[in-house]
C-alpha atoms as a PDB file:
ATOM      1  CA  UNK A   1       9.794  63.634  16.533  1.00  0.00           C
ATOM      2  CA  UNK A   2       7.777  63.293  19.478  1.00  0.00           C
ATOM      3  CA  UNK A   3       4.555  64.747  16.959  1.00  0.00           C
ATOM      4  CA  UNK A   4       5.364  62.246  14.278  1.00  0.00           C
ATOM      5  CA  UNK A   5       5.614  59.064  16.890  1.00  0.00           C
ATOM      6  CA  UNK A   6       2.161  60.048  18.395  1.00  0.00           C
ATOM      7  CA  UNK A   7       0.566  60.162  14.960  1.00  0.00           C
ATOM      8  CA  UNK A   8       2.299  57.073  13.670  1.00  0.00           C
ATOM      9  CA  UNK A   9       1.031  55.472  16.994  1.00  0.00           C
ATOM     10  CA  UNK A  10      -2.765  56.186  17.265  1.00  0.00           C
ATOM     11  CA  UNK A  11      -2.822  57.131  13.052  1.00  0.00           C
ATOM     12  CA  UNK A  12      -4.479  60.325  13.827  1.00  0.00           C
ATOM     13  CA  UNK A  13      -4.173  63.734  14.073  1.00  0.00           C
ATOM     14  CA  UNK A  14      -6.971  64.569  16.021  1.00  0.00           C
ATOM     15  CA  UNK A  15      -6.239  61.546  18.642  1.00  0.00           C
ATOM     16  CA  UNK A  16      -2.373  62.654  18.566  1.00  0.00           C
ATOM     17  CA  UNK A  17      -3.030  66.445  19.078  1.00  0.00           C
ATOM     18  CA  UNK A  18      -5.769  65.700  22.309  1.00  0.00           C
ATOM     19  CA  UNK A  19      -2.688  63.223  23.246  1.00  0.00           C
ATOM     20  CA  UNK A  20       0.048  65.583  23.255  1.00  0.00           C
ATOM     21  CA  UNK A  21      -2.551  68.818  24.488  1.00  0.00           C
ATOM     22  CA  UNK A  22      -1.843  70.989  21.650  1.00  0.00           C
ATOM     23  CA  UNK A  23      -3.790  72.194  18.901  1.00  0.00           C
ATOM     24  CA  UNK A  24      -3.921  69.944  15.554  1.00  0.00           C
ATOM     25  CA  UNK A  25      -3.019  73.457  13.589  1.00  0.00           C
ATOM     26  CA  UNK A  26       0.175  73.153  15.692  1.00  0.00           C
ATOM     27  CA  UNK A  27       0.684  69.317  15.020  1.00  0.00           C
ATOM     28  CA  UNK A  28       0.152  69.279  11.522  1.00  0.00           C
ATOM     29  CA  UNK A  29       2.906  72.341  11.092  1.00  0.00           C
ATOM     30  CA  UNK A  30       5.375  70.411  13.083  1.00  0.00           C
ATOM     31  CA  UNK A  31       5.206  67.295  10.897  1.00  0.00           C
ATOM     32  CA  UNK A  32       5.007  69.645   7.668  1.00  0.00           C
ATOM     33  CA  UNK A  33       8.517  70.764   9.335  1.00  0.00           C
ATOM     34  CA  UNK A  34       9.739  67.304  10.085  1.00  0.00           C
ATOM     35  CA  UNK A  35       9.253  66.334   6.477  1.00  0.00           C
ATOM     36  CA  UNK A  36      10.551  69.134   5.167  1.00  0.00           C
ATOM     37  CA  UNK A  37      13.671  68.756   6.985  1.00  0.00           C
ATOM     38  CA  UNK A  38      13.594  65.052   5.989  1.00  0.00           C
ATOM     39  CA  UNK A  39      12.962  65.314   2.787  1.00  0.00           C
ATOM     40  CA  UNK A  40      10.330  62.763   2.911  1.00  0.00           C
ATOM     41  CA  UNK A  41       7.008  62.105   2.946  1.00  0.00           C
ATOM     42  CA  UNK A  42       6.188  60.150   6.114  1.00  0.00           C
ATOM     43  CA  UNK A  43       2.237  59.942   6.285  1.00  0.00           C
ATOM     44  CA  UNK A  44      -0.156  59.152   3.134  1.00  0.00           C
ATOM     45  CA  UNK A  45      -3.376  61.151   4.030  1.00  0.00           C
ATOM     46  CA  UNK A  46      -6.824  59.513   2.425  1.00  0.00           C
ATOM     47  CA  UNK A  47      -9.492  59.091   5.239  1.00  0.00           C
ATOM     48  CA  UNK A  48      -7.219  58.881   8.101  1.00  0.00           C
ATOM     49  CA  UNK A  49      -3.536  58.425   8.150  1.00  0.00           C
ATOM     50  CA  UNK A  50      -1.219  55.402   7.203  1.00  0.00           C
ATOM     51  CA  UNK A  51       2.915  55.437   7.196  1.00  0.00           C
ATOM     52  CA  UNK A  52       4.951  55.999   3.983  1.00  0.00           C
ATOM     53  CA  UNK A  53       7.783  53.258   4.122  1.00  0.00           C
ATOM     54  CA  UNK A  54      10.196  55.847   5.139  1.00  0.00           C
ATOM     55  CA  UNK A  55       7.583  56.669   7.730  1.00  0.00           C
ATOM     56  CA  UNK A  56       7.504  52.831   9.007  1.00  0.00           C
ATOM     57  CA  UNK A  57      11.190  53.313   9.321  1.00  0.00           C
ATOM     58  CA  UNK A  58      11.255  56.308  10.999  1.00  0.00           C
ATOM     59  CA  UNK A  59       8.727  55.037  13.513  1.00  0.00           C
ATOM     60  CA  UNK A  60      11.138  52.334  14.750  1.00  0.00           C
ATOM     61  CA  UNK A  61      13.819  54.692  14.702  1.00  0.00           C
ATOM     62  CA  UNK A  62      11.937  57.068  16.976  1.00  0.00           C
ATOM     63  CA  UNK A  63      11.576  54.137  19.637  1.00  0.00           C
ATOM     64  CA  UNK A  64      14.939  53.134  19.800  1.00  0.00           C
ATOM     65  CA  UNK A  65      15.670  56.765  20.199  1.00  0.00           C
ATOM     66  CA  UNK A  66      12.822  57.456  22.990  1.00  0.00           C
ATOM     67  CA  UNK A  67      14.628  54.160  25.004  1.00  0.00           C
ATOM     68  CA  UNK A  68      17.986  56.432  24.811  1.00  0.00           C
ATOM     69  CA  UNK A  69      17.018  58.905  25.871  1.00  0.00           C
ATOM     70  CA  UNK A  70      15.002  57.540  28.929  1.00  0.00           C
ATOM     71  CA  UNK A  71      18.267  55.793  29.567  1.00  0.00           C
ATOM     72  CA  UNK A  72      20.232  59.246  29.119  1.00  0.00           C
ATOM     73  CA  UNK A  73      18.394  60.880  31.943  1.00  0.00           C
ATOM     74  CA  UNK A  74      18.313  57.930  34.059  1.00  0.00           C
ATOM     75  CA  UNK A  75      22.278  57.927  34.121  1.00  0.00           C
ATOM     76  CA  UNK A  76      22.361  61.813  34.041  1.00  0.00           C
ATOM     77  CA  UNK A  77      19.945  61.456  37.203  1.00  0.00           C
ATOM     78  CA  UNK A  78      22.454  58.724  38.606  1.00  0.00           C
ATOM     79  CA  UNK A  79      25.380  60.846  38.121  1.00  0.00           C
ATOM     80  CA  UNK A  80      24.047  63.724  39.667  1.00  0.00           C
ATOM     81  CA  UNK A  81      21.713  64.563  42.714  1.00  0.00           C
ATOM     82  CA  UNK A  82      21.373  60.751  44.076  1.00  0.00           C
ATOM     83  CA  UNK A  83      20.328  57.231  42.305  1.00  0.00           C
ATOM     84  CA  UNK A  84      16.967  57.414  40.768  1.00  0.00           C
ATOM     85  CA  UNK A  85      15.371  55.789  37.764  1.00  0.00           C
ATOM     86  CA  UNK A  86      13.799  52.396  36.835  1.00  0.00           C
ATOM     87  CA  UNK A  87      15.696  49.578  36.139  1.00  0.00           C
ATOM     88  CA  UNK A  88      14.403  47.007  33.955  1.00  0.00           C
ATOM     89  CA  UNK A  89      15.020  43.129  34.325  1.00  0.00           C
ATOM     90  CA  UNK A  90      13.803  39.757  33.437  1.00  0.00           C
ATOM     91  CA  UNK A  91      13.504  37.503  36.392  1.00  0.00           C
ATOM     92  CA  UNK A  92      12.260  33.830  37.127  1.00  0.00           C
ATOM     93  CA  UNK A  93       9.225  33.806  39.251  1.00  0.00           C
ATOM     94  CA  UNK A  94      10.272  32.135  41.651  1.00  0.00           C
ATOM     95  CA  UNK A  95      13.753  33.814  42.166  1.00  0.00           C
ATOM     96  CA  UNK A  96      11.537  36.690  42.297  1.00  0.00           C
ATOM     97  CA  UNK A  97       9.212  36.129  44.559  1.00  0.00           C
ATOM     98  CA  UNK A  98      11.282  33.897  46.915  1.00  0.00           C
ATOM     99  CA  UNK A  99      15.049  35.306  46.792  1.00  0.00           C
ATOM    100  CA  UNK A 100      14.687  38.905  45.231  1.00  0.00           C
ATOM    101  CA  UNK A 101      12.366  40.669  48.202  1.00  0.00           C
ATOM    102  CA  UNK A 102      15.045  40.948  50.981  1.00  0.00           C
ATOM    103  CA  UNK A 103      17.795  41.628  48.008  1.00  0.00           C
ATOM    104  CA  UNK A 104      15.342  44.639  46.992  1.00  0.00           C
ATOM    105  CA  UNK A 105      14.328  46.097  50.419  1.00  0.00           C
ATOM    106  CA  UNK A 106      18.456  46.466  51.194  1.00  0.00           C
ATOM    107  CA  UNK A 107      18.742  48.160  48.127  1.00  0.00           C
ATOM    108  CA  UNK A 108      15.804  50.299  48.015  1.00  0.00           C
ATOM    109  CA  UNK A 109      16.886  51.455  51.576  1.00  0.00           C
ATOM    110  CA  UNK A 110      19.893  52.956  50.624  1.00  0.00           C
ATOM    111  CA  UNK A 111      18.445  53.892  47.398  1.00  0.00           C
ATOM    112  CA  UNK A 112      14.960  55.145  47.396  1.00  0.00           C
ATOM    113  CA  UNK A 113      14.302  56.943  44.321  1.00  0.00           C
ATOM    114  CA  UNK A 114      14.787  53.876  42.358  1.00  0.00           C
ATOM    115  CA  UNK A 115      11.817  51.585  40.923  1.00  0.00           C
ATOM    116  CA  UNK A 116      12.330  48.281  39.648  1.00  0.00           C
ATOM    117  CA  UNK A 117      10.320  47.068  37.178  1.00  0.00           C
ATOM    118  CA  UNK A 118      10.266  43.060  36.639  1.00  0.00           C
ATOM    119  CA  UNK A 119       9.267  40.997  33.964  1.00  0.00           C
ATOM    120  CA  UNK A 120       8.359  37.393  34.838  1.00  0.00           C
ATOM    121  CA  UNK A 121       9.543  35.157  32.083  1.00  0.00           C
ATOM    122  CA  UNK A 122      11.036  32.184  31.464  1.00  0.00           C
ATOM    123  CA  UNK A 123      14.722  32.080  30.278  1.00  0.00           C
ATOM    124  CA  UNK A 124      14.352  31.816  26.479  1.00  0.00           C
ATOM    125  CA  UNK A 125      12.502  35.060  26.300  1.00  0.00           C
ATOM    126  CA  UNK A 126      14.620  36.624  29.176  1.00  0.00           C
ATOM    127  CA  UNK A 127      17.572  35.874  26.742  1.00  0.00           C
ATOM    128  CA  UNK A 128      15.702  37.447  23.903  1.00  0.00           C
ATOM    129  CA  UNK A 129      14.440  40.610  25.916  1.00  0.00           C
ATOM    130  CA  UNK A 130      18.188  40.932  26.947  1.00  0.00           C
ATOM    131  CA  UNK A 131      19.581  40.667  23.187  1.00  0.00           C
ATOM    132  CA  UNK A 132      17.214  43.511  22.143  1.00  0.00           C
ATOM    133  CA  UNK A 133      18.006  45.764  24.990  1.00  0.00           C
ATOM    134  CA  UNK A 134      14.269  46.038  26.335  1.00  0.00           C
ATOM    135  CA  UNK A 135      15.719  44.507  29.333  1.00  0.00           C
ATOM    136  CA  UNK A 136      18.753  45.830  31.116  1.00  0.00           C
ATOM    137  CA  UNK A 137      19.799  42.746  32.552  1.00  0.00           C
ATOM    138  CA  UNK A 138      18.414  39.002  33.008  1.00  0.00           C
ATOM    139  CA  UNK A 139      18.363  36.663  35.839  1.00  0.00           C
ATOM    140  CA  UNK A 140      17.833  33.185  35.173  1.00  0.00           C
ATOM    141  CA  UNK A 141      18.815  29.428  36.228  1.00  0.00           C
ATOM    142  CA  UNK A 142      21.746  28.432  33.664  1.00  0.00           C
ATOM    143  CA  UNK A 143      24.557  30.156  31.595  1.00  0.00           C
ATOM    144  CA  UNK A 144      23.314  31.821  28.767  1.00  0.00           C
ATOM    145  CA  UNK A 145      23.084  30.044  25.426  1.00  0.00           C
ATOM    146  CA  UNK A 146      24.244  33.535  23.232  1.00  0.00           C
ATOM    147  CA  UNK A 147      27.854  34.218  22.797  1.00  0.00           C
ATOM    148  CA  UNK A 148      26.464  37.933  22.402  1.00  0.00           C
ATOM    149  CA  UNK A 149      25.208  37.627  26.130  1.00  0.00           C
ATOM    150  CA  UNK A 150      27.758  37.401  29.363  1.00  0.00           C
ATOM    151  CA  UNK A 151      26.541  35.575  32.069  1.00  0.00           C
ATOM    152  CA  UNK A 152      27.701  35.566  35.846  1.00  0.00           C
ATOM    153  CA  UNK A 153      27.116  33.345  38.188  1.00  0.00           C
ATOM    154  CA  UNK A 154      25.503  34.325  41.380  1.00  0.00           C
ATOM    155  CA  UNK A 155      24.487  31.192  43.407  1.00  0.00           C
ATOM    156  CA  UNK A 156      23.716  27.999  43.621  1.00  0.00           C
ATOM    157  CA  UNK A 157      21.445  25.824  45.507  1.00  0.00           C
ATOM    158  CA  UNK A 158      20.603  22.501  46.003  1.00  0.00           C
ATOM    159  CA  UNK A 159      17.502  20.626  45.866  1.00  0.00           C
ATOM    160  CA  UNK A 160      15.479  18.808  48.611  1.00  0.00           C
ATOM    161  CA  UNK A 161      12.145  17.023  49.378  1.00  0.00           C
ATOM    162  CA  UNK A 162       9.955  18.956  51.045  1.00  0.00           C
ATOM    163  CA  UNK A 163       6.429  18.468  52.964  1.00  0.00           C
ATOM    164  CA  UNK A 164       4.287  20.286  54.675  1.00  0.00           C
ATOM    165  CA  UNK A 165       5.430  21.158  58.482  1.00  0.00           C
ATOM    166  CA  UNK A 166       2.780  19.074  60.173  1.00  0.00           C
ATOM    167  CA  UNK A 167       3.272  15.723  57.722  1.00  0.00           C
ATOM    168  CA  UNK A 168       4.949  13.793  60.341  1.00  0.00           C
ATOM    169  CA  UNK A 169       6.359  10.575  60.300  1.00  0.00           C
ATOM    170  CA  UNK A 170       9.726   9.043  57.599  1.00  0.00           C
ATOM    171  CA  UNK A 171       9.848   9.171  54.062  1.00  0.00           C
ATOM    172  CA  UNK A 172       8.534   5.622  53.929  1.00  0.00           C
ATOM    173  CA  UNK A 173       5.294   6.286  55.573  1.00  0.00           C
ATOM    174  CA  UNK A 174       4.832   9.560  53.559  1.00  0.00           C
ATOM    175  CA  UNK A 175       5.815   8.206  50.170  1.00  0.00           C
ATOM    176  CA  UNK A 176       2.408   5.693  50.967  1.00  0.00           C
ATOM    177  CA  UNK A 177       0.053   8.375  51.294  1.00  0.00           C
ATOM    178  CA  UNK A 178       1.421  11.530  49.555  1.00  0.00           C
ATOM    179  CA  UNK A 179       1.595  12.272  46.027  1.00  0.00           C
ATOM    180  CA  UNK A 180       4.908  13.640  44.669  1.00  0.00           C
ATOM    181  CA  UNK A 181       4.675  16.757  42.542  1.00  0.00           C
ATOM    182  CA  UNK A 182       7.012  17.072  39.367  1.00  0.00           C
ATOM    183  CA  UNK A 183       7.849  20.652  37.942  1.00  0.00           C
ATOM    184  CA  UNK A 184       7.537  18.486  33.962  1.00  0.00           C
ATOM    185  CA  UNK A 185       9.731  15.737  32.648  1.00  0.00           C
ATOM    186  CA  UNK A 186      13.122  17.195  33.137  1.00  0.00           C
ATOM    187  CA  UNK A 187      12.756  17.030  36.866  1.00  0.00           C
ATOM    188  CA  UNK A 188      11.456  13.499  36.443  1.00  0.00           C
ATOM    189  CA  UNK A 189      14.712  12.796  34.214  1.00  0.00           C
ATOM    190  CA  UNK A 190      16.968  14.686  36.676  1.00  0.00           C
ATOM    191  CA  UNK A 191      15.944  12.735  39.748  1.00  0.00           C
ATOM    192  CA  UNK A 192      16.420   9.286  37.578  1.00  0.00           C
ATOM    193  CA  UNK A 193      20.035  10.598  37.287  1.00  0.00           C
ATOM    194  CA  UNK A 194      20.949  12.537  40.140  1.00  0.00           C
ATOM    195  CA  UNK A 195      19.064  10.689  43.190  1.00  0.00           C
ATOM    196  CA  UNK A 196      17.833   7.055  44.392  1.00  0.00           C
ATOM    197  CA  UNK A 197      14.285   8.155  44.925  1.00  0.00           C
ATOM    198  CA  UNK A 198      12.448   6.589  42.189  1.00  0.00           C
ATOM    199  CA  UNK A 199      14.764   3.389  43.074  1.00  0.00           C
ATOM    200  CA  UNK A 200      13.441   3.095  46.977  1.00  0.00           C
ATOM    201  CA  UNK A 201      10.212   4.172  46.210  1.00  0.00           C
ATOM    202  CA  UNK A 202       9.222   2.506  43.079  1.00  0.00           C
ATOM    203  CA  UNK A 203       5.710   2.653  43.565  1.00  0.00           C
ATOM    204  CA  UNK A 204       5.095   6.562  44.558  1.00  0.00           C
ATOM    205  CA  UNK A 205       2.490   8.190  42.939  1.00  0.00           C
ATOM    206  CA  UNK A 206       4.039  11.598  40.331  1.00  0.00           C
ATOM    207  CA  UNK A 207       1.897  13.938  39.672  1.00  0.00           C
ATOM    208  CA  UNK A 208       2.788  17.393  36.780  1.00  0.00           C
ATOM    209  CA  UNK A 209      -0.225  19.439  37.486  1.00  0.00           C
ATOM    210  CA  UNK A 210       1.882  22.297  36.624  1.00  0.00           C
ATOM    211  CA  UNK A 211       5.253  23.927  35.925  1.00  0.00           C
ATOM    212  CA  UNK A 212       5.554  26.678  38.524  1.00  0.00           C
ATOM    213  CA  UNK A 213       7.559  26.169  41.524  1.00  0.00           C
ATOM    214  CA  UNK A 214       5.785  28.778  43.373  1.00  0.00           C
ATOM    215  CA  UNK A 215       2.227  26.542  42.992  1.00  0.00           C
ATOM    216  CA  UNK A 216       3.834  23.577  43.462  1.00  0.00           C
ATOM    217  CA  UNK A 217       5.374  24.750  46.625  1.00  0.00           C
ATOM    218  CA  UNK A 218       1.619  25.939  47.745  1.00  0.00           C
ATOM    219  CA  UNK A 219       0.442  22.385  47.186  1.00  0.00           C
ATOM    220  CA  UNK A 220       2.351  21.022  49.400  1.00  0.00           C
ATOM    221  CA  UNK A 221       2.209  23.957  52.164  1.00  0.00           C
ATOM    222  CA  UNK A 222      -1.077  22.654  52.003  1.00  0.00           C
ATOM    223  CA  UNK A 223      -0.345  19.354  52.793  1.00  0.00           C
ATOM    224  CA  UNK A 224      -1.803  18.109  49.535  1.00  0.00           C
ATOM    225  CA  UNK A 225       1.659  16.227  48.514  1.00  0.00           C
ATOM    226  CA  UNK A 226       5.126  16.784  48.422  1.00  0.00           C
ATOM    227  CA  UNK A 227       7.847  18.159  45.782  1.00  0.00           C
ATOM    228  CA  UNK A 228      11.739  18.075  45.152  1.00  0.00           C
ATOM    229  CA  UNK A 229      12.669  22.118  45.315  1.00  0.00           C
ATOM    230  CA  UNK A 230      15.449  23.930  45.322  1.00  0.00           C
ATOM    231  CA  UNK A 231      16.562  24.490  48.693  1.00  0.00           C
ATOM    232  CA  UNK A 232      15.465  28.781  48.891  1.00  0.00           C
ATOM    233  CA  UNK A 233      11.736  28.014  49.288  1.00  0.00           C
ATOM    234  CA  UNK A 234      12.132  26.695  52.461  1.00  0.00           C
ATOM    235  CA  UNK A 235       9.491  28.717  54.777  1.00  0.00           C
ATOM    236  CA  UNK A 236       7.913  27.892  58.508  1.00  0.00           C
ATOM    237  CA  UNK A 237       5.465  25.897  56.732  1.00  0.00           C
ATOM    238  CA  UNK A 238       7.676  23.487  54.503  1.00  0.00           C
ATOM    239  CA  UNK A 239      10.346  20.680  55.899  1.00  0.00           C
ATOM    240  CA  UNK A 240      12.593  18.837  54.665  1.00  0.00           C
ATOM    241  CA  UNK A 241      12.374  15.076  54.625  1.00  0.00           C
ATOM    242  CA  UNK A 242      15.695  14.842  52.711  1.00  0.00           C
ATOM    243  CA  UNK A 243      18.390  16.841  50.487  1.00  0.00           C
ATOM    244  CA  UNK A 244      19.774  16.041  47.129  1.00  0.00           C
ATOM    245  CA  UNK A 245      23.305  17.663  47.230  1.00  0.00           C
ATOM    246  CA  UNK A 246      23.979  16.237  43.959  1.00  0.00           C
ATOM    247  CA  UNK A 247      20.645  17.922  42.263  1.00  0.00           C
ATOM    248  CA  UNK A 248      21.048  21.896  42.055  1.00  0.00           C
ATOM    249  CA  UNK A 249      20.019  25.184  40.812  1.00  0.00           C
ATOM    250  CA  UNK A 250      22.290  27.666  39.533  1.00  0.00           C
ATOM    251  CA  UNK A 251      21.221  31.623  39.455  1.00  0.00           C
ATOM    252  CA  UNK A 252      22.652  33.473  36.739  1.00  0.00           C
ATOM    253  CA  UNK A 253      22.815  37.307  36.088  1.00  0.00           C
ATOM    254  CA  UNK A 254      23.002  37.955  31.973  1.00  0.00           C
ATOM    255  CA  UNK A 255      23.688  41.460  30.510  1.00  0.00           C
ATOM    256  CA  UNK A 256      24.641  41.967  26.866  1.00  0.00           C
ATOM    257  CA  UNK A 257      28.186  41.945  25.773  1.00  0.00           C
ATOM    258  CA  UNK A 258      28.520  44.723  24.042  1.00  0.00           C
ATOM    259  CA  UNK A 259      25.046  46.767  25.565  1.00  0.00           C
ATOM    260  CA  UNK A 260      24.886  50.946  26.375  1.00  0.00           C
ATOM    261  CA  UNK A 261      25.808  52.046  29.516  1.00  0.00           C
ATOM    262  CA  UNK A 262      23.450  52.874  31.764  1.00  0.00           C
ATOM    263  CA  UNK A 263      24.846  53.710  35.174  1.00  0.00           C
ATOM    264  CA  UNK A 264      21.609  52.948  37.040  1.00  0.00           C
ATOM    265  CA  UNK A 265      21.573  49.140  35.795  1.00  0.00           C
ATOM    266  CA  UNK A 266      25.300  49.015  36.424  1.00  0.00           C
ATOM    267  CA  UNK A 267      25.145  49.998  39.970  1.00  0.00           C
ATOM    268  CA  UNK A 268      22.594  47.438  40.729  1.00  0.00           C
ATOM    269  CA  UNK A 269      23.994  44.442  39.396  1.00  0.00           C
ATOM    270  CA  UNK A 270      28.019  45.698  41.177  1.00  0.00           C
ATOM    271  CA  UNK A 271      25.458  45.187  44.380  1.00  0.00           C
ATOM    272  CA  UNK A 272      24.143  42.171  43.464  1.00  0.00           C
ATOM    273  CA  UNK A 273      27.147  40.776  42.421  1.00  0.00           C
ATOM    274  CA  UNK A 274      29.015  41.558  45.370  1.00  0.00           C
ATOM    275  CA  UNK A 275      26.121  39.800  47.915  1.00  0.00           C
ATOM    276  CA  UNK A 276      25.688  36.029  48.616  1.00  0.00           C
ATOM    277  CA  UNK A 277      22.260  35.157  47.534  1.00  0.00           C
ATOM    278  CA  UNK A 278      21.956  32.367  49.769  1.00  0.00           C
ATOM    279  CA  UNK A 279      22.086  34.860  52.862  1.00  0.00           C
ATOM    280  CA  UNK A 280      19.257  36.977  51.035  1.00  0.00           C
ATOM    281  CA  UNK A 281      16.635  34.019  51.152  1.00  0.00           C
ATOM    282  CA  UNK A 282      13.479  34.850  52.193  1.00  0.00           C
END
């Protein structure tokens, strides 16, 4: 199997032999076998290689099956001498880079044979990632919108105005001079609704230069404006002019319903589950 995926990938015998460092004599015997055993043709050979249709389907067996088994040794590994493998997971980038770092150092200290691998997403793709099992788990800002998916809650925070630490003076001087930076239109929408702001300060000048918390927040560390957050960005460098109880970000873990087990996943998310986020801020 492992022959046939590396010809099917680089559609080559030659490139799949070097690939695998064994001879193509070897390879080419090995698929001969494979479709013998099959009773199918998998690869149509006229100047190069190219996948029969029961080779296509074959192919996307073989990755599904290559996933398993990375996830059968991860939980074997697990189960036996000590924790170890990589967990996969879909994360907002800012819950990343601004909640996730103290969660991961008390983990990894207890656990250091495990790597995490992240991918920074926004939630519709998280969701999707999730579905297909590429992802073991997601963590993202609302419930999840798939009956297939389960969703826990893990925090929630509220939202404030924030400024750099050396803008000085009220909000009614500040509001005067300082631009206020909008994450996109359903911030602007959600402070109509959930706050007075745009009601006292009528006049303040909104800027949407971009929809990423993490730049936003960097704009105004820089003294360049100021932003409604939620309240976990909150650093030596930010303060807060005034909070928004009302206005708030939930954190949500999302695993499949009905998803393999994989004991390594599993054990993270019983320890994230059982933490409060909001002591884990960075």
């Amino acid at each position: 199997m492992k022959f046939f995926h590396a010809c099917a990938e680089h559609r080559s015998f030659s490139r799949a032999a070097e690939k695998l460092s064994i001879s193509q004599p070897a390879l080419s015997q090995g698929i001969k076998a494979l479709e013998k055993e099959l009773k199918h043709k998998l690869f149509v050979r006229d100047r190069g290689i190219c996948l029969t249709p029961q080779g296509e389907r074959l192919f996307t067996h073989c990755e599904r099956l290559f996933t398993l088994i990375e996830n059968i040794k991860d939980d074997l590994a697990s189960a036996g001498k000590g924790i170890k493998g990589v967990i996969k997971a879909g994360i907002l980038e800012s819950i990343l880079l601004y909640v996730f770092p103290r969660i991961i150092s008390e983990y990894s200290s207890g656990f250091p044979k495990v790597t995490f691998k992240f991918e920074k997403a926004e939630t519709i793709p998280i969701e999707k990632a999730v579905l297909e099992e590429r992802l073991h788990f997601g963590i993202i800002s609302r419930p999840s919108s798939s009956k297939k998916l389960e969703d826990r809650k893990l925090a929630e925070y509220p939202h404030s105005l924030f400024v750099a630490t050396d803008q000085k003076g009220p909000l009614e001087v500040l509001a005067k001079s300082l631009p206020l930076y909008l994450l996109g239109s359903w911030q602007a929408e959600a402070l109509k609704h959930k706050t007075d702001l745009f009601v006292r300060f009528h006049n303040i000048k909104c800027l949407n230069p971009i929809n990423c918390v993490a730049v936003v927040r960097q704009l105004v560390a820089n003294g360049l404006g100021m932003a409604v957050l939620p309240s976990f960005v909150l650093g030596q460098d930010l303060r807060i002019v005034e909070s928004y109880p009302d206005f708030r970000m939930g954190l949500y873990l999302i695993r499949k319903g009905r998803r393999r087990i994989n004991a390594l996943a599993d054990h993270f998310t019983d320890f994230l589950l059982a933490r409060n986020l909001k002591d884990h801020q960075s």
